[in-house]
PDB file of N, CA and C in Angstrom:
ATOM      1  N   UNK A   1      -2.621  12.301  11.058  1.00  0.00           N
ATOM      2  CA  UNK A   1      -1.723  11.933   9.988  1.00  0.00           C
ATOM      3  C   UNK A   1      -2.416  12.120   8.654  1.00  0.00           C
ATOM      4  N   UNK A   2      -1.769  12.479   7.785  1.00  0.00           N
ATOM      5  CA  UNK A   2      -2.086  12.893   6.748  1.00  0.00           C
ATOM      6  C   UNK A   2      -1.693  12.285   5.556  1.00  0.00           C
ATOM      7  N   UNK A   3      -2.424  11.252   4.306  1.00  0.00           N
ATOM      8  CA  UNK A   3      -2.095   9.885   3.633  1.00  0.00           C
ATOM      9  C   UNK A   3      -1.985  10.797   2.305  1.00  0.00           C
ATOM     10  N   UNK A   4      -0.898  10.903   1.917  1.00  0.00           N
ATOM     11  CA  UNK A   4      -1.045  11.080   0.045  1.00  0.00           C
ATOM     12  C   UNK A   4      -0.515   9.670  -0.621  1.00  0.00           C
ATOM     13  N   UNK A   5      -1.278   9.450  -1.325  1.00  0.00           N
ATOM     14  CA  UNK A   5      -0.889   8.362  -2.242  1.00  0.00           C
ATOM     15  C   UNK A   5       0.130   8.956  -3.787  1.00  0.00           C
ATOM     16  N   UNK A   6       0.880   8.134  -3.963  1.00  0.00           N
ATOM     17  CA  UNK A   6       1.711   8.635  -5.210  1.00  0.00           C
ATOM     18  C   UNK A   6       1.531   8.210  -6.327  1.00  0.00           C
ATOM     19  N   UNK A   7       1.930   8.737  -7.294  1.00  0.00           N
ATOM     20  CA  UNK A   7       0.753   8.419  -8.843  1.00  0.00           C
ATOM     21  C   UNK A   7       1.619   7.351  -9.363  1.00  0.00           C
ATOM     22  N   UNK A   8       2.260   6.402  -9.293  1.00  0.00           N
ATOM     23  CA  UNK A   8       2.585   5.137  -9.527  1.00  0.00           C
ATOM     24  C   UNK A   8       1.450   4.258  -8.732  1.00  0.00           C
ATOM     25  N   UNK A   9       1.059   4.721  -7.443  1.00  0.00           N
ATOM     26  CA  UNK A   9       0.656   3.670  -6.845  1.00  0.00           C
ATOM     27  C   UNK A   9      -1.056   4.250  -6.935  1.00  0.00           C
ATOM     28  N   UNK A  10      -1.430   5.188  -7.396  1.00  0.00           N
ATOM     29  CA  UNK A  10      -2.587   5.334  -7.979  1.00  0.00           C
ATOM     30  C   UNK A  10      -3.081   4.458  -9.102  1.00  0.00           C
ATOM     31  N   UNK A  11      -2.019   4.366 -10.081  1.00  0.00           N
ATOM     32  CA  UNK A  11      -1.884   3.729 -11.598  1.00  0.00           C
ATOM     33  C   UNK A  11      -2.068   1.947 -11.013  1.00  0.00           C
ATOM     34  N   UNK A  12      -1.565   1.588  -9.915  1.00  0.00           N
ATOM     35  CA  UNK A  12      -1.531   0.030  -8.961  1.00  0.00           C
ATOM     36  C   UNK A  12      -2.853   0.147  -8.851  1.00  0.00           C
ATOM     37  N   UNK A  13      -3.093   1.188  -8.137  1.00  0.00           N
ATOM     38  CA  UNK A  13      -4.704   0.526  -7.490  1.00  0.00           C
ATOM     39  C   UNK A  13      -5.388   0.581  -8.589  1.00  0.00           C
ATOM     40  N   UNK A  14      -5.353   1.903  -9.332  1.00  0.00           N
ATOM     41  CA  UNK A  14      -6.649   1.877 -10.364  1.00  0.00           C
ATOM     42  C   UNK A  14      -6.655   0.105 -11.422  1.00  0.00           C
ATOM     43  N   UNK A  15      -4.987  -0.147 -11.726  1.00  0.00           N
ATOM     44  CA  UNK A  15      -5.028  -1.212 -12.931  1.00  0.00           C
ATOM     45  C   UNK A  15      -5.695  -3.133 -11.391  1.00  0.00           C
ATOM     46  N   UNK A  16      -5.222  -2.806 -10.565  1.00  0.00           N
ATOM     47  CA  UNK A  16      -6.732  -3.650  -9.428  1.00  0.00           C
ATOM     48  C   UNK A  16      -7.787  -3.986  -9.408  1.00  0.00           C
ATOM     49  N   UNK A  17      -8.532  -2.056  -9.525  1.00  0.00           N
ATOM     50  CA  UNK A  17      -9.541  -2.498  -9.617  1.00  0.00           C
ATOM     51  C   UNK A  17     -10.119  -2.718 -10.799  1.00  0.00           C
ATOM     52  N   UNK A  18      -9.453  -2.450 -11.660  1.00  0.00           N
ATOM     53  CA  UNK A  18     -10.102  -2.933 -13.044  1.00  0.00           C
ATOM     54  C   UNK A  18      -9.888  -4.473 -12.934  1.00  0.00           C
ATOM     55  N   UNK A  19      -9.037  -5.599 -12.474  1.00  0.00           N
ATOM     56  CA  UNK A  19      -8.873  -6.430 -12.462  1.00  0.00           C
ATOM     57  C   UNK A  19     -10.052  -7.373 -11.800  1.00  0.00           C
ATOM     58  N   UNK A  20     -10.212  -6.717 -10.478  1.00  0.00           N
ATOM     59  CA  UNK A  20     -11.167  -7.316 -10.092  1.00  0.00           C
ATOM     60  C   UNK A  20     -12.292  -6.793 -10.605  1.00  0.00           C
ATOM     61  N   UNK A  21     -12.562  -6.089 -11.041  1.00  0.00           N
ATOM     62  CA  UNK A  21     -13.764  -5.529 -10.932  1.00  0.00           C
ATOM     63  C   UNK A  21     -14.309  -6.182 -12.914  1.00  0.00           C
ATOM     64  N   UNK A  22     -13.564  -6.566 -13.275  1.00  0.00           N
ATOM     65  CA  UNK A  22     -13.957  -7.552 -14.472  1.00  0.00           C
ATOM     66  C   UNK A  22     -14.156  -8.875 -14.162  1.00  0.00           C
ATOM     67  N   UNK A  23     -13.791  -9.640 -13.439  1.00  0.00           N
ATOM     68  CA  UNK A  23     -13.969 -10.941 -12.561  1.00  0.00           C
ATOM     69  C   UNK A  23     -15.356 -10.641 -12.055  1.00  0.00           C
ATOM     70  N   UNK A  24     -15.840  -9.630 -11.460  1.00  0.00           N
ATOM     71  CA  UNK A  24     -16.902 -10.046 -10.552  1.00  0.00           C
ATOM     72  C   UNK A  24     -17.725  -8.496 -10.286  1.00  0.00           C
ATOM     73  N   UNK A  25     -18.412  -7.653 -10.900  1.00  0.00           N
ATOM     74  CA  UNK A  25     -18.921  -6.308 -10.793  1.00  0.00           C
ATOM     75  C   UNK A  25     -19.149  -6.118  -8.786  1.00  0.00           C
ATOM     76  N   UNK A  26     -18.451  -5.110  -8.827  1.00  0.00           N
ATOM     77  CA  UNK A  26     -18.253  -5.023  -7.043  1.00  0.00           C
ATOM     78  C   UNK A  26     -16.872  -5.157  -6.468  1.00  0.00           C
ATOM     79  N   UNK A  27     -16.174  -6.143  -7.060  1.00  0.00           N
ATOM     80  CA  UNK A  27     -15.136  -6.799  -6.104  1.00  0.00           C
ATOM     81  C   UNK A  27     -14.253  -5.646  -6.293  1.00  0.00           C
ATOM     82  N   UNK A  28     -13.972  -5.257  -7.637  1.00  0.00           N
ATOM     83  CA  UNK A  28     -12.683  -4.223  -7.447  1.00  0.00           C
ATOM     84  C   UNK A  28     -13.354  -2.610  -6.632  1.00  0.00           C
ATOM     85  N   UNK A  29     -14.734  -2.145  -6.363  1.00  0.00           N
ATOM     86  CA  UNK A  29     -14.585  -1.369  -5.226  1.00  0.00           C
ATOM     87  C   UNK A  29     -14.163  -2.182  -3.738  1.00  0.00           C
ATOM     88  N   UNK A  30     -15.072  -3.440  -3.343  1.00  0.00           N
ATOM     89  CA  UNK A  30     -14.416  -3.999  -2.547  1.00  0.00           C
ATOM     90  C   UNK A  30     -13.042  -4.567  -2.250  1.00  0.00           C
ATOM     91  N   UNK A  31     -11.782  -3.823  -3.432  1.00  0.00           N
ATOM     92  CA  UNK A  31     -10.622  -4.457  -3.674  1.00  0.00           C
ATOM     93  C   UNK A  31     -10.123  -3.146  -2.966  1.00  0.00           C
ATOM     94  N   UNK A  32     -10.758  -1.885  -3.211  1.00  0.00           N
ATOM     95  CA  UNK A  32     -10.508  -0.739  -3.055  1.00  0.00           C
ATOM     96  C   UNK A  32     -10.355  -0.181  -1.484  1.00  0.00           C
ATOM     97  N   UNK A  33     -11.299  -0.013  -0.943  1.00  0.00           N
ATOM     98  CA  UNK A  33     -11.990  -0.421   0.060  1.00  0.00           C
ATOM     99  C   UNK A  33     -10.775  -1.116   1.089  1.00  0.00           C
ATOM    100  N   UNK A  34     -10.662  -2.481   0.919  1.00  0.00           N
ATOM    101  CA  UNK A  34      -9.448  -3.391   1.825  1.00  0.00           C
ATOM    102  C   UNK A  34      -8.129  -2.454   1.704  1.00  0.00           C
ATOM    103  N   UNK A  35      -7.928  -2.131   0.655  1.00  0.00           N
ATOM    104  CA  UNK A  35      -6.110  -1.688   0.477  1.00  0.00           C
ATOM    105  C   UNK A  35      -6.344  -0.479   1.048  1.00  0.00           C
ATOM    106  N   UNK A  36      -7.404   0.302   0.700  1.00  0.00           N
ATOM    107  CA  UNK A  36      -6.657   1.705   1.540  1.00  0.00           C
ATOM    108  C   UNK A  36      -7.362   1.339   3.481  1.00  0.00           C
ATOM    109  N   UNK A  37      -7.928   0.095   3.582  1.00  0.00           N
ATOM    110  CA  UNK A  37      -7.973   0.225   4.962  1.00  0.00           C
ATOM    111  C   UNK A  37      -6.746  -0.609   5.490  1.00  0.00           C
ATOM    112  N   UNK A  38      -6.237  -1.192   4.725  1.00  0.00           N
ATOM    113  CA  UNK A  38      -4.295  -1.655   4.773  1.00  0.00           C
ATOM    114  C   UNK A  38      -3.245  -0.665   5.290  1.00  0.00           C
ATOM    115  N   UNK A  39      -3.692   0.409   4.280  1.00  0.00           N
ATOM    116  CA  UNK A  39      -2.580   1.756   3.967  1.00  0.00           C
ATOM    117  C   UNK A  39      -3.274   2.472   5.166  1.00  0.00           C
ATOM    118  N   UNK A  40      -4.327   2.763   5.653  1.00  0.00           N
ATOM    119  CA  UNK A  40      -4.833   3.363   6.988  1.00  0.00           C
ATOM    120  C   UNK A  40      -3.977   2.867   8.017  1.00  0.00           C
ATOM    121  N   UNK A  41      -3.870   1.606   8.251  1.00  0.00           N
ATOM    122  CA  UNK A  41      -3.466   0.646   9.203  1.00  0.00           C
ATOM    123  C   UNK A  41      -2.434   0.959   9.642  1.00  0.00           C
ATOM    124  N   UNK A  42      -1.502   1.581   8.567  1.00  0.00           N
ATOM    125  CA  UNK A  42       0.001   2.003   8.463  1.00  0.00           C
ATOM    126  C   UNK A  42      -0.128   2.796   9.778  1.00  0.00           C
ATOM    127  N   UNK A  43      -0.990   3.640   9.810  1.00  0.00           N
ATOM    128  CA  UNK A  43      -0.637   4.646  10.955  1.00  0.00           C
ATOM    129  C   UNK A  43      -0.386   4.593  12.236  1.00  0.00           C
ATOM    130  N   UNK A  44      -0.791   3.105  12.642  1.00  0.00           N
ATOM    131  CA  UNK A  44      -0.639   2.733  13.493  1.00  0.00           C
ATOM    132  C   UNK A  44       0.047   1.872  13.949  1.00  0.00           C
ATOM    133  N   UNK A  45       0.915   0.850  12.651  1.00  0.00           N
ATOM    134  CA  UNK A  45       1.504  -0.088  12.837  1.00  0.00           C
ATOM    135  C   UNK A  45       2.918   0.208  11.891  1.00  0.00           C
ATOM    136  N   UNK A  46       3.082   0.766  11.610  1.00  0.00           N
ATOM    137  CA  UNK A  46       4.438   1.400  10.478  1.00  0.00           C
ATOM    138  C   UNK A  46       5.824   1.089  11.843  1.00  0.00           C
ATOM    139  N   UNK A  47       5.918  -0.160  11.027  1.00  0.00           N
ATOM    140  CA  UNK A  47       7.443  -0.139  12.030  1.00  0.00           C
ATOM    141  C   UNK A  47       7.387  -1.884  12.251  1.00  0.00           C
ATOM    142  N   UNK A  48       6.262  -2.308  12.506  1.00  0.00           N
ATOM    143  CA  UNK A  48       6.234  -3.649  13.293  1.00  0.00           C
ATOM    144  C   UNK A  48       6.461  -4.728  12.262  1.00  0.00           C
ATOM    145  N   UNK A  49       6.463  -4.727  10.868  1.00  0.00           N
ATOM    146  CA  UNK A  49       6.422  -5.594   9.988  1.00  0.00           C
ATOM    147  C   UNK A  49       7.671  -6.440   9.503  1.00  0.00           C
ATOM    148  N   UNK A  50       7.532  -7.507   8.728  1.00  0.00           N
ATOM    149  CA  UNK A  50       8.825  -7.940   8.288  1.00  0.00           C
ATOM    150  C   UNK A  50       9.214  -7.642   7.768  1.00  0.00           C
ATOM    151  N   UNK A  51      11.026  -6.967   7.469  1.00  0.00           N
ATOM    152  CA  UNK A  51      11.699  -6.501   6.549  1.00  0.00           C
ATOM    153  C   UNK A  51      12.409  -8.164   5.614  1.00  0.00           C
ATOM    154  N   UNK A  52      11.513  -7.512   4.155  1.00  0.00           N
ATOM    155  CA  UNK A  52      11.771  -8.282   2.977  1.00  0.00           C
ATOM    156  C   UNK A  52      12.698  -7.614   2.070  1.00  0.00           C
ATOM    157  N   UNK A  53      13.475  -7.696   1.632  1.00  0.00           N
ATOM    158  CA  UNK A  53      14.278  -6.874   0.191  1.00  0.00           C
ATOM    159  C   UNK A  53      14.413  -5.454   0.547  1.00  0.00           C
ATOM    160  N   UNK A  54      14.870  -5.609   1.967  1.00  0.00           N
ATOM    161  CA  UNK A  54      15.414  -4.188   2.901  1.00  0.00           C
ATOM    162  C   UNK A  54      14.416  -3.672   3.432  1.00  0.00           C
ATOM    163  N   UNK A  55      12.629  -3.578   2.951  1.00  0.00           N
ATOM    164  CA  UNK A  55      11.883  -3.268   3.171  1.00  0.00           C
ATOM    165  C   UNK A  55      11.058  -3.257   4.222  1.00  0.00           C
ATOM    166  N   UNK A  56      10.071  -2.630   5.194  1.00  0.00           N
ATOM    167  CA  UNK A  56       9.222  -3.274   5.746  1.00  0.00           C
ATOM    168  C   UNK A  56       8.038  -3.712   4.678  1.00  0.00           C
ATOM    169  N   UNK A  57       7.345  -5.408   4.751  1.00  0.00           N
ATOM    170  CA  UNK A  57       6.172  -5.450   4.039  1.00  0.00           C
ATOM    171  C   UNK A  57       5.053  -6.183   4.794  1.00  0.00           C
ATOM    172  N   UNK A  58       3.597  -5.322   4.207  1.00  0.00           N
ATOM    173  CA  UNK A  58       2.233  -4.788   5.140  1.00  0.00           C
ATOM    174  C   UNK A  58       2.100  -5.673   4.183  1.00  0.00           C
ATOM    175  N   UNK A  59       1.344  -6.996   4.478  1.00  0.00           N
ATOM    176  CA  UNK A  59       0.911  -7.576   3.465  1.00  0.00           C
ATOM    177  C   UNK A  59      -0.965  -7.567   3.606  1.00  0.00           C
ATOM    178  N   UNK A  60      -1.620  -7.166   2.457  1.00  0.00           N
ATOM    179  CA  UNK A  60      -3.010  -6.883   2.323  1.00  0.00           C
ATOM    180  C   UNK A  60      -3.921  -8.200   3.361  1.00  0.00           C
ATOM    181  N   UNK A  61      -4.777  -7.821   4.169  1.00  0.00           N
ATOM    182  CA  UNK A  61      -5.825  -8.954   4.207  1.00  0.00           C
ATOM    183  C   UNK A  61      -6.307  -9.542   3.703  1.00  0.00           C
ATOM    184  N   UNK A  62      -7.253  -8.995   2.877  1.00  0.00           N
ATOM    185  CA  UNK A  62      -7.776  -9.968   1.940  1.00  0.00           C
ATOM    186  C   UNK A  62      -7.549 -10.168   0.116  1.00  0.00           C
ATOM    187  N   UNK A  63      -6.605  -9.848  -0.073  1.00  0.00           N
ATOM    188  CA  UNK A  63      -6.313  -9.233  -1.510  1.00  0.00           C
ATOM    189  C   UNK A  63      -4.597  -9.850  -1.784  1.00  0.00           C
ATOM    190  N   UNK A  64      -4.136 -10.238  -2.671  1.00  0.00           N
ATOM    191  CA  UNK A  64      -2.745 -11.085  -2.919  1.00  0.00           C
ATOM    192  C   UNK A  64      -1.944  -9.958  -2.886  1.00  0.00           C
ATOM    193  N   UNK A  65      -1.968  -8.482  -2.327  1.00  0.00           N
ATOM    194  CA  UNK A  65      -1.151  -7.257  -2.437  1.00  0.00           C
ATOM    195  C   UNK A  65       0.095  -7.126  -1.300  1.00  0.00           C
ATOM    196  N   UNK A  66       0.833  -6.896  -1.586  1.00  0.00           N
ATOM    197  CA  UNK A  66       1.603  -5.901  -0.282  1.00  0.00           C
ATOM    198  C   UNK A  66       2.497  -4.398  -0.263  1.00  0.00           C
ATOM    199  N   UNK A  67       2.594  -3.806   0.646  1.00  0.00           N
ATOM    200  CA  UNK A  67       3.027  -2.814   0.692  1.00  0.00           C
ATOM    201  C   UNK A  67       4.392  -2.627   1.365  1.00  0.00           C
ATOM    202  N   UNK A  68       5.616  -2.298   0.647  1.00  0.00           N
ATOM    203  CA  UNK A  68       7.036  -2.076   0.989  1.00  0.00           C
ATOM    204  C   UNK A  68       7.122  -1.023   1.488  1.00  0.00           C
ATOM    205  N   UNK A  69       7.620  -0.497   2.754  1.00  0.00           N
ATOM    206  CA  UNK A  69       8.434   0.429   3.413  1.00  0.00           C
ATOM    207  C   UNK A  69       9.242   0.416   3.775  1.00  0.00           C
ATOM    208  N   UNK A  70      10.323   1.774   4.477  1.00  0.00           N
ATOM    209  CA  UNK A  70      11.268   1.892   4.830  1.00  0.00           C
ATOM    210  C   UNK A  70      11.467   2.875   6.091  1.00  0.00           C
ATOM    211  N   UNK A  71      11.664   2.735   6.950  1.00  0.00           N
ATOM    212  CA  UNK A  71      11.960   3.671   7.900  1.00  0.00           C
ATOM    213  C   UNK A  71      12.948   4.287   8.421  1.00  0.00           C
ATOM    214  N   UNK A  72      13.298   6.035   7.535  1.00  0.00           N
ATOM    215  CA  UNK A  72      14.393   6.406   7.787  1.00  0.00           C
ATOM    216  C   UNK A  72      14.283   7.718   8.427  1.00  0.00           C
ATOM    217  N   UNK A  73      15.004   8.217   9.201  1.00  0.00           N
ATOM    218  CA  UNK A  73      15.358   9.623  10.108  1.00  0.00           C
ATOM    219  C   UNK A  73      13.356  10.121  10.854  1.00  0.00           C
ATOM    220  N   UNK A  74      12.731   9.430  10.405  1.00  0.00           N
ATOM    221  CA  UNK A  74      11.413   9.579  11.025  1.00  0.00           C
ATOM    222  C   UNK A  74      10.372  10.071   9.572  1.00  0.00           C
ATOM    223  N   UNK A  75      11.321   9.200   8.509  1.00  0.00           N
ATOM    224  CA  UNK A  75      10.795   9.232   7.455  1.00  0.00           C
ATOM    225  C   UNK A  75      10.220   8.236   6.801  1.00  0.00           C
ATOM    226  N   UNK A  76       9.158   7.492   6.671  1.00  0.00           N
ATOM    227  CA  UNK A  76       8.788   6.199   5.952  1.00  0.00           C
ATOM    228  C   UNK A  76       9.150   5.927   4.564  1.00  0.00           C
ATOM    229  N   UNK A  77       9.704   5.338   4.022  1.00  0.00           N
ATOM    230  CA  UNK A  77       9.577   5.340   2.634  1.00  0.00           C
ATOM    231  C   UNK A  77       9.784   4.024   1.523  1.00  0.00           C
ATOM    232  N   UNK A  78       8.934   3.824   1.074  1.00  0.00           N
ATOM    233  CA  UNK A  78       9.201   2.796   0.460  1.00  0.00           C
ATOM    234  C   UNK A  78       9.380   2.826  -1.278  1.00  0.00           C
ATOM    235  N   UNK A  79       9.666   2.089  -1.821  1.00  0.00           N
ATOM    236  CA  UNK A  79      10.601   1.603  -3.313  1.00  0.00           C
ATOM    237  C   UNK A  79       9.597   2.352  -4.758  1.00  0.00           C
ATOM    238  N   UNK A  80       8.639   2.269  -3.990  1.00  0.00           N
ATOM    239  CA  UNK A  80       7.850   2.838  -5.125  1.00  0.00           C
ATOM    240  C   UNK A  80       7.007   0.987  -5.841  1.00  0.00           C
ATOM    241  N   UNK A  81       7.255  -0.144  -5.035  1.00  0.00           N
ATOM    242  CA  UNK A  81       6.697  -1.084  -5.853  1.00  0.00           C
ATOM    243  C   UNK A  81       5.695  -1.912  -4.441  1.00  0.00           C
ATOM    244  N   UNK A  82       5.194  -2.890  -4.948  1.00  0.00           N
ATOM    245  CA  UNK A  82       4.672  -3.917  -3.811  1.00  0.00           C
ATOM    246  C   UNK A  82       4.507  -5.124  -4.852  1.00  0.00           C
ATOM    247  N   UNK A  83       3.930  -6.029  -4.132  1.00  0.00           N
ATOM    248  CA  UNK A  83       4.035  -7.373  -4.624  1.00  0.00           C
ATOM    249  C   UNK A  83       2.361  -7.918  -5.257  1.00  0.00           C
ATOM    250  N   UNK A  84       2.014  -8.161  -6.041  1.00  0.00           N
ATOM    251  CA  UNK A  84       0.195  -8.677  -6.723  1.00  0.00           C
ATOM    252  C   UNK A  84       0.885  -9.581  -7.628  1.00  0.00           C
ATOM    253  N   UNK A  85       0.093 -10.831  -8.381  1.00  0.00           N
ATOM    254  CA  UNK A  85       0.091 -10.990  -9.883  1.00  0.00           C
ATOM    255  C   UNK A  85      -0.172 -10.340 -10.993  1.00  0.00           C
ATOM    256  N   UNK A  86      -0.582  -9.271 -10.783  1.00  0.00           N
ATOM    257  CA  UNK A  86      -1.328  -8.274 -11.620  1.00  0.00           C
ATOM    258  C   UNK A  86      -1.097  -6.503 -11.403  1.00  0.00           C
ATOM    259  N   UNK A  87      -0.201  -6.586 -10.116  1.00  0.00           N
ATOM    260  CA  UNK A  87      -0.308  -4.774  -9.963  1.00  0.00           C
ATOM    261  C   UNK A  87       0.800  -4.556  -8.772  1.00  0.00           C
ATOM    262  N   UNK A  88       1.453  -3.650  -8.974  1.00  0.00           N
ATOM    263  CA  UNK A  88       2.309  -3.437  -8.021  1.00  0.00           C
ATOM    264  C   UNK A  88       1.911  -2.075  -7.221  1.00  0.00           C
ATOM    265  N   UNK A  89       2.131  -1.801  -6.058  1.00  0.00           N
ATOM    266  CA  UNK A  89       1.867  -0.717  -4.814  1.00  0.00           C
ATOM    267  C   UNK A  89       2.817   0.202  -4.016  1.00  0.00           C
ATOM    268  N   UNK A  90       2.912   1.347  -4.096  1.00  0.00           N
ATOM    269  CA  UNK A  90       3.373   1.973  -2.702  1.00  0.00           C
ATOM    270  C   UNK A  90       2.227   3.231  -2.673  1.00  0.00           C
ATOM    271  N   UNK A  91       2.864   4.007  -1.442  1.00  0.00           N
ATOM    272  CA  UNK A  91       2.328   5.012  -1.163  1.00  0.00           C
ATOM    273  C   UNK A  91       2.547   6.066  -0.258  1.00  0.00           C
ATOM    274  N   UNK A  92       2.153   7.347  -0.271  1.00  0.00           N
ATOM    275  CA  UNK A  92       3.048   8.039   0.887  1.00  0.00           C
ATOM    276  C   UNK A  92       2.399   8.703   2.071  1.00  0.00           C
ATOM    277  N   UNK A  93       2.766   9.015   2.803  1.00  0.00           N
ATOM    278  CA  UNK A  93       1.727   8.984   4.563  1.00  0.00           C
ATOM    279  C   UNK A  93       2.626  10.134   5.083  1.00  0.00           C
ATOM    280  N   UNK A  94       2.026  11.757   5.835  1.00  0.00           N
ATOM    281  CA  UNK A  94       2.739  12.445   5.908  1.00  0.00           C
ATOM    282  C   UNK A  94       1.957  12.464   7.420  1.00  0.00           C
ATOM    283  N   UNK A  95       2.996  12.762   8.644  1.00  0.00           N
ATOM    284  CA  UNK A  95       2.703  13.283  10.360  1.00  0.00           C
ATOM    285  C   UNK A  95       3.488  13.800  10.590  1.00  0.00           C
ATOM    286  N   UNK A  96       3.230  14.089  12.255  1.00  0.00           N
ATOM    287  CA  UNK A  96       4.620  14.836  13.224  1.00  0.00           C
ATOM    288  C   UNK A  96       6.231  13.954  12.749  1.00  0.00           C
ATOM    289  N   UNK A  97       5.615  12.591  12.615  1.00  0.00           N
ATOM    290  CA  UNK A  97       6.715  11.472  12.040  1.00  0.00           C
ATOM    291  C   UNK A  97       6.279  11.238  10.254  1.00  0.00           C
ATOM    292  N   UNK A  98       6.348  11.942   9.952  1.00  0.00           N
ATOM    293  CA  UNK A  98       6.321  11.890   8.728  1.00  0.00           C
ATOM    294  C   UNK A  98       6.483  10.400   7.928  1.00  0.00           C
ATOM    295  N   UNK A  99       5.778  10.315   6.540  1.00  0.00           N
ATOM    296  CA  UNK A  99       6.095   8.726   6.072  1.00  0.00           C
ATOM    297  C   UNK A  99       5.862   8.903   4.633  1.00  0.00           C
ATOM    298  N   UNK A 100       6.501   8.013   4.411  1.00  0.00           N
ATOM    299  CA  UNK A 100       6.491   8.141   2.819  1.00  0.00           C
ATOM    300  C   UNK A 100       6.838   6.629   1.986  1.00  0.00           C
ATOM    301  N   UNK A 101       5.763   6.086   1.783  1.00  0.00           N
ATOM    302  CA  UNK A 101       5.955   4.811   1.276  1.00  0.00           C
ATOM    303  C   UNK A 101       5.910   4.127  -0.423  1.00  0.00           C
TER     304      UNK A 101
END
């Protein structure tokens, strides 16, 4: 499977890790780090989550983030937003089942 991230949700992670990474030198690579092993996760679990505001949402381990999807015709896709105090998320994931979040 093959992960492109989309430049809204580039603009999420990058305004993150600046967040954390002013709090505490380190944390926002280690902020970095957790979310795309979140968005990895997808590949294996894209489908099983709770649908919130129509959505499926991946909510981050260790980080106040989550990630909205949608699963249509063997297409993932989600809103283009996710949930932080500070930053919102999606992203897009391309396979044989294609995804797009």
């Amino acid at each position: 499977m093959r992960i492109e991230i989309l430049d809204e949700v580039q603009e999420d992670l990058i305004e993150g890790f600046r967040f954390y990474e002013n709090r505490e030198p380190g944390v926002g690579s280690y902020f970095l780090d957790c979310l795309f092993s979140d968005i990895d996760s997808l590949i294996l679990f894209a489908g099983i989550h709770q649908i919130v505001y129509g959505y499926h949402r991946c909510l981050s381990k260790r980080f106040p983030f989550a990630i909205y999807y949608d699963i249509a015709e063997e297409i993932l896709r989600g809103p283009g937003n996710g949930s932080h105090e500070a930053a919102n998320q999606s992203l897009q994931t391309d396979r044989s089942r294609r995804a797009v979040f």
